[in-house]
Protein backbone atom coordinates (compact mmCIF):
# COMPACT_ATOMS: atom_id res chain seq x y z
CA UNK A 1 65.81 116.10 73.81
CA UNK A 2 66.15 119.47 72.27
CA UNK A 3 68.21 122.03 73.60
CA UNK A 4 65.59 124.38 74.05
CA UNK A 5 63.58 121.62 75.60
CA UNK A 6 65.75 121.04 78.05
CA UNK A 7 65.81 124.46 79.09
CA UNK A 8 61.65 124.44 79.86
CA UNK A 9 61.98 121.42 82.39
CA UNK A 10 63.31 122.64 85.72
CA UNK A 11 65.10 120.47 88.25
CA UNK A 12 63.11 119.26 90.44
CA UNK A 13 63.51 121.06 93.71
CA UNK A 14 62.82 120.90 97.48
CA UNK A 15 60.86 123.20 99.81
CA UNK A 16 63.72 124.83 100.44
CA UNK A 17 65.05 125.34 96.89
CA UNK A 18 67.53 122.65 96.79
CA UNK A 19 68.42 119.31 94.47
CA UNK A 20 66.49 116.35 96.13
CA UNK A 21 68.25 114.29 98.78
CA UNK A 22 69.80 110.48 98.58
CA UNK A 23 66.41 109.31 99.93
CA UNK A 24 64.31 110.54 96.94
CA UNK A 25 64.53 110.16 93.48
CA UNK A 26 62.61 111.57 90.24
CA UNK A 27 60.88 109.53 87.97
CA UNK A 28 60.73 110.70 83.85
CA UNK A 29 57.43 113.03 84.92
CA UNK A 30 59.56 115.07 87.57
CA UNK A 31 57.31 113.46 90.53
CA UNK A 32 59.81 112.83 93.72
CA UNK A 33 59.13 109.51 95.08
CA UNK A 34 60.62 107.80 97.92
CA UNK A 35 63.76 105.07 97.32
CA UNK A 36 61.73 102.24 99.02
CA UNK A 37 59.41 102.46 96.04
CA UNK A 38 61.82 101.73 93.18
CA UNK A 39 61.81 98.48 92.34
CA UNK A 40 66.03 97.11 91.45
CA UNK A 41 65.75 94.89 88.37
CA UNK A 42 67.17 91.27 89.21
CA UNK A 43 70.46 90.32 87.91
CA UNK A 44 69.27 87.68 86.03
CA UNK A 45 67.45 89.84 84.27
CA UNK A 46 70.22 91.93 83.41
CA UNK A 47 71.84 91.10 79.99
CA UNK A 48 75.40 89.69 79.39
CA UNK A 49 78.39 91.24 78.19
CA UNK A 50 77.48 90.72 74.69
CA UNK A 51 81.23 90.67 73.68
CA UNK A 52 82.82 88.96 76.36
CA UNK A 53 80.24 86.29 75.70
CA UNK A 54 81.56 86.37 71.74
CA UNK A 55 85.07 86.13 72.82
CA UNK A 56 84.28 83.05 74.63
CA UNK A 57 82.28 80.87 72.65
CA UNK A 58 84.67 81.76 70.01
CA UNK A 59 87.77 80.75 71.81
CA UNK A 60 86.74 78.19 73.62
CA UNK A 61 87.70 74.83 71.61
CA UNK A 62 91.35 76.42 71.65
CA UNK A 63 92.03 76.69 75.40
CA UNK A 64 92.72 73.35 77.52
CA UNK A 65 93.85 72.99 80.94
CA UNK A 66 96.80 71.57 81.47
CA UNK A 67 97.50 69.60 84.50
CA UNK A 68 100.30 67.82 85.89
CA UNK A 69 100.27 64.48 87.70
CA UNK A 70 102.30 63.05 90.13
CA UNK A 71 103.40 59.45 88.98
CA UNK A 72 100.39 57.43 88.39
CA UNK A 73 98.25 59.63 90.86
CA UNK A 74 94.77 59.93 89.78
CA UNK A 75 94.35 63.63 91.30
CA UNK A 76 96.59 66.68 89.73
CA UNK A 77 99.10 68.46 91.46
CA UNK A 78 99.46 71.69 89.79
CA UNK A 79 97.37 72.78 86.89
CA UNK A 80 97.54 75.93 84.20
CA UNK A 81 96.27 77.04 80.88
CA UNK A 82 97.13 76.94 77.32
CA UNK A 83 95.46 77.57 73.97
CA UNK A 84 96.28 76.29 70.07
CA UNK A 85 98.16 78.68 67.72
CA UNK A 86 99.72 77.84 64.31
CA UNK A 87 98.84 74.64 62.36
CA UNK A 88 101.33 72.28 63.41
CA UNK A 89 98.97 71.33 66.54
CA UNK A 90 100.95 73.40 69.26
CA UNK A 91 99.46 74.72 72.30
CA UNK A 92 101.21 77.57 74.15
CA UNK A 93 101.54 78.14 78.03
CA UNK A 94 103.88 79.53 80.77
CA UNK A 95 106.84 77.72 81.18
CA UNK A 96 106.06 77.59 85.16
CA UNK A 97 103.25 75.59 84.61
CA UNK A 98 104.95 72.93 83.23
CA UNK A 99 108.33 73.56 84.73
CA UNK A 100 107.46 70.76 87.71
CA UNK A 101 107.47 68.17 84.59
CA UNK A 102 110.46 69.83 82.83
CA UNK A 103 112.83 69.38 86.01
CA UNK A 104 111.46 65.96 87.06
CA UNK A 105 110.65 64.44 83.76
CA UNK A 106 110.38 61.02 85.36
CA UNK A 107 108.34 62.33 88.50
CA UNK A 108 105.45 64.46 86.80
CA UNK A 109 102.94 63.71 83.63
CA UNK A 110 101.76 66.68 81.38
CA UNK A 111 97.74 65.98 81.12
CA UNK A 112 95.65 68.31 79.22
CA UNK A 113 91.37 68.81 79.89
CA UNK A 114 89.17 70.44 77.09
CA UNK A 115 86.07 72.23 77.94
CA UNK A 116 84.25 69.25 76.53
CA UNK A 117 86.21 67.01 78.93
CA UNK A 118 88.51 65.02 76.84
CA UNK A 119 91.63 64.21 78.13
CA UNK A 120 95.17 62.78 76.59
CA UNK A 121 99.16 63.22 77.63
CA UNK A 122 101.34 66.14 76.50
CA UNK A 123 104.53 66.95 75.50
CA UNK A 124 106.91 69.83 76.26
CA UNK A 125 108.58 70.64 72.60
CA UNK A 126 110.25 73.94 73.73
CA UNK A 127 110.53 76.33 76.95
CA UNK A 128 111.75 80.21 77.32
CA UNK A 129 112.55 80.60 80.74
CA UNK A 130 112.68 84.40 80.74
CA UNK A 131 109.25 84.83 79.32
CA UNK A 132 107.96 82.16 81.00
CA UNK A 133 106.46 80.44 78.08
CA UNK A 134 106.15 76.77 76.67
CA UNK A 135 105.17 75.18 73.88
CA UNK A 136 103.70 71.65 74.53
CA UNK A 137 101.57 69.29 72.19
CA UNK A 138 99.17 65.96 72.32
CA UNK A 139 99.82 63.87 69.18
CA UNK A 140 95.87 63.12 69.25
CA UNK A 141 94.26 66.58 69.67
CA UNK A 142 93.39 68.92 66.83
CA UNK A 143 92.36 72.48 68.36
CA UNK A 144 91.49 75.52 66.03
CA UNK A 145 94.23 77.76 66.59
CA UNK A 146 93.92 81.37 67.61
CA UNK A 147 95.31 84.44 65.75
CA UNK A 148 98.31 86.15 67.16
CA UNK A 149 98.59 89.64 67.37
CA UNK A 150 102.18 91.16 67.78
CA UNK A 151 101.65 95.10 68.31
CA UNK A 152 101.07 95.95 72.40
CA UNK A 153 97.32 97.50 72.39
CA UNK A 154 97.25 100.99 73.22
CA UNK A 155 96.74 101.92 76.87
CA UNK A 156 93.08 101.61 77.67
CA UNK A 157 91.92 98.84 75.52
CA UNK A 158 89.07 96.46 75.61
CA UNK A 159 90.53 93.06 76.63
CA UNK A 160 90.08 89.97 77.92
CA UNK A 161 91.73 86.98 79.46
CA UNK A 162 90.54 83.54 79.24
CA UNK A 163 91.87 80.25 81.59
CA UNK A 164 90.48 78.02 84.27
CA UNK A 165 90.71 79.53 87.47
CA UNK A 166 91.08 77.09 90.21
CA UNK A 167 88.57 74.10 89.29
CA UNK A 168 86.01 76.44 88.26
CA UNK A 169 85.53 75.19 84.55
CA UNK A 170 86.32 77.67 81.67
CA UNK A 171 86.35 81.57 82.12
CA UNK A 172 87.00 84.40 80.55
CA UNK A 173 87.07 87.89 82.45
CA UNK A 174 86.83 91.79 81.15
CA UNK A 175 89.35 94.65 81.46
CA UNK A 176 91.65 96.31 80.14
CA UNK A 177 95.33 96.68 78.56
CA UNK A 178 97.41 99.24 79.74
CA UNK A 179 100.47 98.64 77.59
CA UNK A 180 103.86 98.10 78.60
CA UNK A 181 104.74 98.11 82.56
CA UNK A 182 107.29 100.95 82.11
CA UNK A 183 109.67 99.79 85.12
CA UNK A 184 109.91 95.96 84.51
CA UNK A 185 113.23 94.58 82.58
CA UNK A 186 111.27 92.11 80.62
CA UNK A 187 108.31 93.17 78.59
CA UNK A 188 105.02 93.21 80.31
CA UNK A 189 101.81 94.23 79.66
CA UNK A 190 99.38 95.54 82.59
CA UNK A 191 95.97 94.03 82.36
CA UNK A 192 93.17 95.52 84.73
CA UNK A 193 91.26 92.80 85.24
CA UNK A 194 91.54 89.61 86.75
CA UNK A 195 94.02 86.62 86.20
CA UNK A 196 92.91 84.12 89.14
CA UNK A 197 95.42 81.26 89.93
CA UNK A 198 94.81 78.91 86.68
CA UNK A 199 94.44 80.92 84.48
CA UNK A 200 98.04 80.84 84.19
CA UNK A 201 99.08 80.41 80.43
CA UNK A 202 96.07 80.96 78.56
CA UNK A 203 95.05 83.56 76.33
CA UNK A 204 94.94 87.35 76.76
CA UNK A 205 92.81 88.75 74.01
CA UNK A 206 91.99 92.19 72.40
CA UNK A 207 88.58 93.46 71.59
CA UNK A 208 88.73 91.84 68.19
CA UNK A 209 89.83 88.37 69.92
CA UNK A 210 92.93 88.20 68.63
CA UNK A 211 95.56 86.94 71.18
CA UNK A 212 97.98 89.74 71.85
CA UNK A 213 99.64 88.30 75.11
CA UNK A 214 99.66 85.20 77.61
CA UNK A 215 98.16 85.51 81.06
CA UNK A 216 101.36 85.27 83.84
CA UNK A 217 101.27 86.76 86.92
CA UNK A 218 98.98 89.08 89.32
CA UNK A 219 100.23 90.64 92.58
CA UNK A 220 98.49 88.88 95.31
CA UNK A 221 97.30 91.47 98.00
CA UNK A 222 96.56 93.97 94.81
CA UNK A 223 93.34 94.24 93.16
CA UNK A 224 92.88 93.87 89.47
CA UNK A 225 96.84 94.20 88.45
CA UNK A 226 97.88 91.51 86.52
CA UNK A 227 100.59 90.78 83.72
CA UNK A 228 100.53 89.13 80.13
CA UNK A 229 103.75 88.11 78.26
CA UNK A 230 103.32 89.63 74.82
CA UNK A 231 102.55 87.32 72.33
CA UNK A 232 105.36 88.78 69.99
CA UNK A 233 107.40 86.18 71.82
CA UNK A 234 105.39 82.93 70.49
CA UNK A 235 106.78 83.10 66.95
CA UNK A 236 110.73 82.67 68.05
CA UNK A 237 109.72 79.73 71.08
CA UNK A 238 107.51 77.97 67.88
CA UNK A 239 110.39 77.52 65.31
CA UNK A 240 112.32 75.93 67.92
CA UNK A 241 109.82 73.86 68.58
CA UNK A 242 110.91 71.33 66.28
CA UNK A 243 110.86 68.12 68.20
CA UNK A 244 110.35 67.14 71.83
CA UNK A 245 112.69 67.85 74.81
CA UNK A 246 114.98 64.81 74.79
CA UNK A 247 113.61 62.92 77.26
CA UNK A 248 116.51 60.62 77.38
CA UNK A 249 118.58 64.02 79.05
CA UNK A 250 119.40 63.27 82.99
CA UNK A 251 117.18 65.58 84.98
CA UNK A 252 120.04 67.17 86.07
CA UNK A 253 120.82 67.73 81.86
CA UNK A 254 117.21 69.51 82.32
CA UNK A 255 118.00 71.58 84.98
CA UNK A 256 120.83 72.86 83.47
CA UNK A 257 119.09 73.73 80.58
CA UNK A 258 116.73 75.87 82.87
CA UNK A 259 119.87 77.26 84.74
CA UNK A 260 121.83 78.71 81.63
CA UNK A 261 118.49 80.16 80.24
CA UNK A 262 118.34 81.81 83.56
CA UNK A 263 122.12 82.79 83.30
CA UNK A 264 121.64 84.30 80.31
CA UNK A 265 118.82 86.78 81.73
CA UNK A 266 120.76 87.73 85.50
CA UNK A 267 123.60 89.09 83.04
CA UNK A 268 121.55 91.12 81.52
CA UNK A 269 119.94 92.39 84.22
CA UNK A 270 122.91 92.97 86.08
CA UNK A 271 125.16 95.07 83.46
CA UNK A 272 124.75 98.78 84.24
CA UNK A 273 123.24 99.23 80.60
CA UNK A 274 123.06 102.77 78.60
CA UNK A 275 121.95 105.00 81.21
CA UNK A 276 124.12 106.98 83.58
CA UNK A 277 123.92 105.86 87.36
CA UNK A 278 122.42 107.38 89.95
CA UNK A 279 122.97 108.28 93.40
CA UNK A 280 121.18 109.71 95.92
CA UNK A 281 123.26 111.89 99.22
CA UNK A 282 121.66 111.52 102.42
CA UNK A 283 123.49 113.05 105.59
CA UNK A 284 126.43 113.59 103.37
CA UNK A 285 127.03 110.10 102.01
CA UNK A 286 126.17 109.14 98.43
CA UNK A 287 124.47 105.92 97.76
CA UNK A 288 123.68 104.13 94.61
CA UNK A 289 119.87 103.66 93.83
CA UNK A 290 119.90 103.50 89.60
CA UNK A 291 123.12 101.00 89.01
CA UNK A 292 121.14 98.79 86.60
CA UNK A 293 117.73 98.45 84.51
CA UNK A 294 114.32 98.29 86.54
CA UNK A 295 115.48 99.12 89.69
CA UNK A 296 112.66 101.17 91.33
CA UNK A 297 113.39 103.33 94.87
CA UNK A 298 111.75 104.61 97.58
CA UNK A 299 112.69 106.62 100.73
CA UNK A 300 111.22 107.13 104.00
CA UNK A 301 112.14 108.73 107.51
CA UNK A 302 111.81 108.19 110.82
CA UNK A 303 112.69 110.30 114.12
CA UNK A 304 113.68 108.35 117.00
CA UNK A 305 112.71 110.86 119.76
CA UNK A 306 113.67 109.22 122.94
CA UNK A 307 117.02 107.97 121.33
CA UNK A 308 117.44 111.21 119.82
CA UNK A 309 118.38 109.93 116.50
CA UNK A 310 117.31 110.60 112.71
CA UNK A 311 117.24 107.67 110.17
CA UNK A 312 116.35 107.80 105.89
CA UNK A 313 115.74 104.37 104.59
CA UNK A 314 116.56 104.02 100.70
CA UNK A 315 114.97 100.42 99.69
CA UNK A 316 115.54 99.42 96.06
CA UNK A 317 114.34 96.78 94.21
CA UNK A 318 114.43 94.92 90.56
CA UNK A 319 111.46 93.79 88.69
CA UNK A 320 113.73 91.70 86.71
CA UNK A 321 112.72 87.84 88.66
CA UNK A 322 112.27 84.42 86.83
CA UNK A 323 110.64 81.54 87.92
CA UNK A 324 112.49 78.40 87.71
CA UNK A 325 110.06 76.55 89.02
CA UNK A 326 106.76 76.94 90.88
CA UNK A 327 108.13 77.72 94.23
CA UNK A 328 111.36 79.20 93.03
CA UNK A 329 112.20 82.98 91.50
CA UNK A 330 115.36 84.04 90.45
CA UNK A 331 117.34 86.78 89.52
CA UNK A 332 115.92 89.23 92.12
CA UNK A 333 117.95 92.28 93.35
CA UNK A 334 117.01 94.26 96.30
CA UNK A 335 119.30 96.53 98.67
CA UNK A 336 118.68 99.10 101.28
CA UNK A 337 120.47 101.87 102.46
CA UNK A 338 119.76 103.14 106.28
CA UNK A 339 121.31 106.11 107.10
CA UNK A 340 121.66 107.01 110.64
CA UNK A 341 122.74 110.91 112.38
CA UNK A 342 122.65 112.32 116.09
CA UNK A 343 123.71 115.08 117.51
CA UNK A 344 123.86 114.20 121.21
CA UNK A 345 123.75 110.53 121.52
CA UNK A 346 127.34 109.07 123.47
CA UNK A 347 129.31 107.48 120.68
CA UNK A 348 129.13 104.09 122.90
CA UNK A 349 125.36 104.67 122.33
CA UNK A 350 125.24 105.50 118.04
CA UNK A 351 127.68 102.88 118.19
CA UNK A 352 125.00 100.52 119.83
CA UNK A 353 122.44 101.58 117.28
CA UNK A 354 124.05 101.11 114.60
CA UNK A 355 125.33 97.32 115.51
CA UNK A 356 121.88 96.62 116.71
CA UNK A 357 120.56 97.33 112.93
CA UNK A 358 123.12 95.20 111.57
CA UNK A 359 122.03 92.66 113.94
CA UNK A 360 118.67 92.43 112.71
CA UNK A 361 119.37 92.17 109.15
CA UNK A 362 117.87 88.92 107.98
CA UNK A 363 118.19 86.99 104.79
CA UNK A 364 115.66 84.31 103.92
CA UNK A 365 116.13 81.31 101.87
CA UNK A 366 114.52 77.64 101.74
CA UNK A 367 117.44 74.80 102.68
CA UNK A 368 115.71 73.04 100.05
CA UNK A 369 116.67 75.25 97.38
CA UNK A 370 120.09 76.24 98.62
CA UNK A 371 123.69 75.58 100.73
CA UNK A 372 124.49 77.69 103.43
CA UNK A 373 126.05 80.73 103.38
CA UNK A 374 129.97 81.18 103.42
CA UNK A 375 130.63 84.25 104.57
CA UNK A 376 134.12 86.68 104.73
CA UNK A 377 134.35 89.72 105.84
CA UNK A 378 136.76 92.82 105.74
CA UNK A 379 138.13 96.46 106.60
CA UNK A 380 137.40 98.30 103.28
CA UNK A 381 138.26 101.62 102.28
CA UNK A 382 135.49 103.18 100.31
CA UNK A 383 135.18 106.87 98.93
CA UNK A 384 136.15 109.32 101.78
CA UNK A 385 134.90 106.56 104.33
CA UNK A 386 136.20 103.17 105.57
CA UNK A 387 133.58 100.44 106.36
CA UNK A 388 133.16 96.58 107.35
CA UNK A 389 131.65 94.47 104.68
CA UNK A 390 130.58 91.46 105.15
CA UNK A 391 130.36 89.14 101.49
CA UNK A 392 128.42 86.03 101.52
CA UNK A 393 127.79 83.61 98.86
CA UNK A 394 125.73 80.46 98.53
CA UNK A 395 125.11 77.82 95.75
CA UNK A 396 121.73 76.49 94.62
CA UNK A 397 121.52 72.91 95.42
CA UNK A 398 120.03 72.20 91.92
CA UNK A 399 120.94 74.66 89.67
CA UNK A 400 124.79 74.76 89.09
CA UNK A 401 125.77 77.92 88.31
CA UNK A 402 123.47 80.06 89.84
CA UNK A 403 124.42 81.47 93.62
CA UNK A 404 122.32 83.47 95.87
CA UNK A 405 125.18 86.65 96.98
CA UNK A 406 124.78 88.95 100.30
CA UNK A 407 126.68 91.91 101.31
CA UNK A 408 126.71 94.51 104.34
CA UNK A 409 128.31 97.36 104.63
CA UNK A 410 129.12 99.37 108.09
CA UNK A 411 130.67 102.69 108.23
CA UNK A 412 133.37 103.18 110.97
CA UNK A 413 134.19 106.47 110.89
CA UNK A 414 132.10 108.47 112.45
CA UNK A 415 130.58 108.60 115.96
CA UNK A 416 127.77 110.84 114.83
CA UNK A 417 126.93 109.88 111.48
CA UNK A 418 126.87 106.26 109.70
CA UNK A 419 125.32 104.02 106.88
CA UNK A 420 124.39 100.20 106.79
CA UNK A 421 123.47 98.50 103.83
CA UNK A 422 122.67 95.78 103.02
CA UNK A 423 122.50 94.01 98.94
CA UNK A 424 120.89 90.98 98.30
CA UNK A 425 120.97 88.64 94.69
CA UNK A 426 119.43 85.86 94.24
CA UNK A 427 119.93 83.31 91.55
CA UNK A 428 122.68 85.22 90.01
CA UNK A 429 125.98 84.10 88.04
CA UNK A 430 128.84 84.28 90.49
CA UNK A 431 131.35 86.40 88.23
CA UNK A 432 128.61 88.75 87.02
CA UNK A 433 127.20 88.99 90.63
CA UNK A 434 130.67 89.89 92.01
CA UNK A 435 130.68 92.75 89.31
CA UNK A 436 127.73 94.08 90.68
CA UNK A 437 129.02 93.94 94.05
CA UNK A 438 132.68 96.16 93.28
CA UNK A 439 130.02 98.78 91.14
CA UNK A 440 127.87 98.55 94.08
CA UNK A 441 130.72 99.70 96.56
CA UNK A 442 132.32 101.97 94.36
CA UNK A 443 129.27 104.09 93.58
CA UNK A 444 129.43 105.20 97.70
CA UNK A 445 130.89 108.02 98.66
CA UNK A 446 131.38 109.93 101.53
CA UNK A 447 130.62 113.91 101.28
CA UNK A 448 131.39 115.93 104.29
């Protein structure tokens, strides 16, 4: 329609001068007719996503499930995705779909499903713990393999992720890349659009079908906010790929093969890297909050009127984890810092408080997975302060080499003012743990 056009045909108006209400609308003539009249086309009637639809059909003799069996069990007990790539007959997926079968090589069998239903045994040739990938293969399946894209999309872009959801058969779903999560210590990309449980390990592609990632995570309780492993990290897992893990290795062997891939990534994480570190003062003590990559903070206040006390809350976390295995995630760090002033409590009172919050700390851990706690604790003198920490250490039952460490900290010295916090590592090396620990406790300070 021509500007001038447009300007002849007035909006349609009311009796009163005004824009129609939600109960009318105006057909192409200008005549206002009630809602109730207009008939809504059917769904079915609607037509597809045209490209989605491409991206399918086009992928879809490269994807598989992949499904893991319990001894000779005819039902699966954990299942993923994965999808050819390269021309060697290798079919990539996250290493914690297979990592059941990795660990207990003599418990689980690797199974793989094509959308046409055929069905054979697999092979894990290679893992990368810290990217969660794998690289598996069937000696009797020939799949077309999918192009690999290494550049991260640019924030906004068409994409697509393809797996089997559940036992829902083959799907692919729309949405969008949103590069690089800017916070995480391993490279993610954002995807807005959803990666259902299944879908695990198969193919995030762009709007040209290319594969630039590998579907890994969502955030349960979120909507639409999963992650893909960039596909950059394919080529290096594929030339070691050279031959099948030796399945004559103890599964202990295995596990340790896990563990010092996992090793490799807490030290990492926990060296204080190039940036300065940063502290935050609250009623004149100085915490740490930046004392290594990805650590994200928040802080929050509360008033508690009838006790006539004031408490900040500094929570910090790492989005730095591994799985080891399904049920198992490494290489987390979290600590919190409350901070706790009065001005007319009784020091018996504060003193009360504060040993009540230290009470109801609480650290969580299956016995499965790990020892008990051994625990020591101390009179420390810290910057301008002296406080009670309590150290704790535990070993993973499984996984030599890795510990889960706790620590506390209590101030003592005043009856009016006073911190707890509270660290907590899991699945970290003990050494470089400890080294986090004495950084930790020399970063506090207090400032009168």
């Amino acid at each position: 329609m021509a500007a001038e056009d447009a300007a002849e045909t007035p909006e349609p108006q009311t009796e009163s001068g005004t824009a129609p209400t939600d109960e009318r609308a105006v057909t192409q003539e200008g005549r206002i007719i009630p809602v109730e009249e207009i008939e809504e086309p059917d769904l079915a009637d609607l037509p597809l996503s045209n490209a989605a639809r491409v991206r399918l059909d086009n992928a879809r003799d490269s994807v598989v499930q992949i499904r893991g069996f319990l001894g000779t069990a005819g039902s699966s007990a954990f299942h993923g995705s994965g999808f050819a790539v390269g021309n060697e007959g290798f079919i990539v997926t996250n290493y914690h779909v297979v990592s059941e079968a990795v660990l207990h090589p003599r418990r689980f069998r690797l199974e793989y499903l094509t959308s046409e239903g055929r069905t054979g045994r697999l092979q894990v040739y290679a893992v990368d713990v810290r990217n969660d990938l794998a690289v598996v293969k069937a000696e009797d399946l020939e799949l077309p393999p999918l192009r690999l894209r290494t550049e991260i999309p640019l924030q906004g872009a068409r994409a697509y992720s393809i797996g089997f959801p559940l036992n829902l058969g083959l799907t692919i779903t729309e949405g969008v890349a949103n590069g690089l999560v800017a916070t995480g210590f391993d490279q993610r990309i954002h995807y807005t659009g959803a990666i259902n449980s299944g879908m695990s390990g198969g193919p995030a592609l762009d709007a040209g079908g290319s594969v630039y990632g590998v579907n890994v995570s969502v955030i349960t309780g979120r909507q639409l906010v999963g992650f893909v492993v960039p596909a950059r990290h394919i080529d290096p897992l594929l030339r070691r790929a050279q031959a099948p893990l030796d399945t004559s290795l103890t599964p202990q062997q295995m596990r340790d093969m896990v563990a010092q891939q996992a090793l490799v990534h807490e030290a990492a994480v926990l060296e204080p890297g190039p940036l300065p570190l940063v502290t935050q003062t609250v009623f004149g003590y100085k915490l740490p909050t930046r004392i290594g990559p990805a650590l994200e903070c928040s802080t929050t206040g509360t008033s508690e009127a009838q006790q006539r006390l004031q408490i900040e809350t500094i929570s910090c976390s790492a989005r730095a984890a591994v799985l080891l295995q399904r049920d198992l995630e490494v290489g987390r760090i979290q600590f919190q810092h409350r901070v706790m002033r009065t001005s007319d409590l009784h020091p018996l009172q504060f003193a009360q408080r504060v040993n009540q919050i230290v009470a109801d700390l609480s650290r969580q851990g299956s016995r499965r997975h790990v020892a008990p706690f051994a625990c020591r604790s101390a009179l420390v003198s810290l910057d301008g302060f002296d406080a009670r920490v309590s150290t704790c250490a535990r070993q993973y039952r499984l996984f030599s080499g890795l510990y889960d460490l706790a620590v506390t900290v209590t101030s003592l010295d005043s009856a009016q003012r006073a911190v707890v916090s509270q660290l907590d590592m899991h699945g970290v090396g003990f050494e470089s743990g400890m080294r986090f620990v004495r950084r930790y406790l020399g970063a506090m300070q207090w400032m009168p």
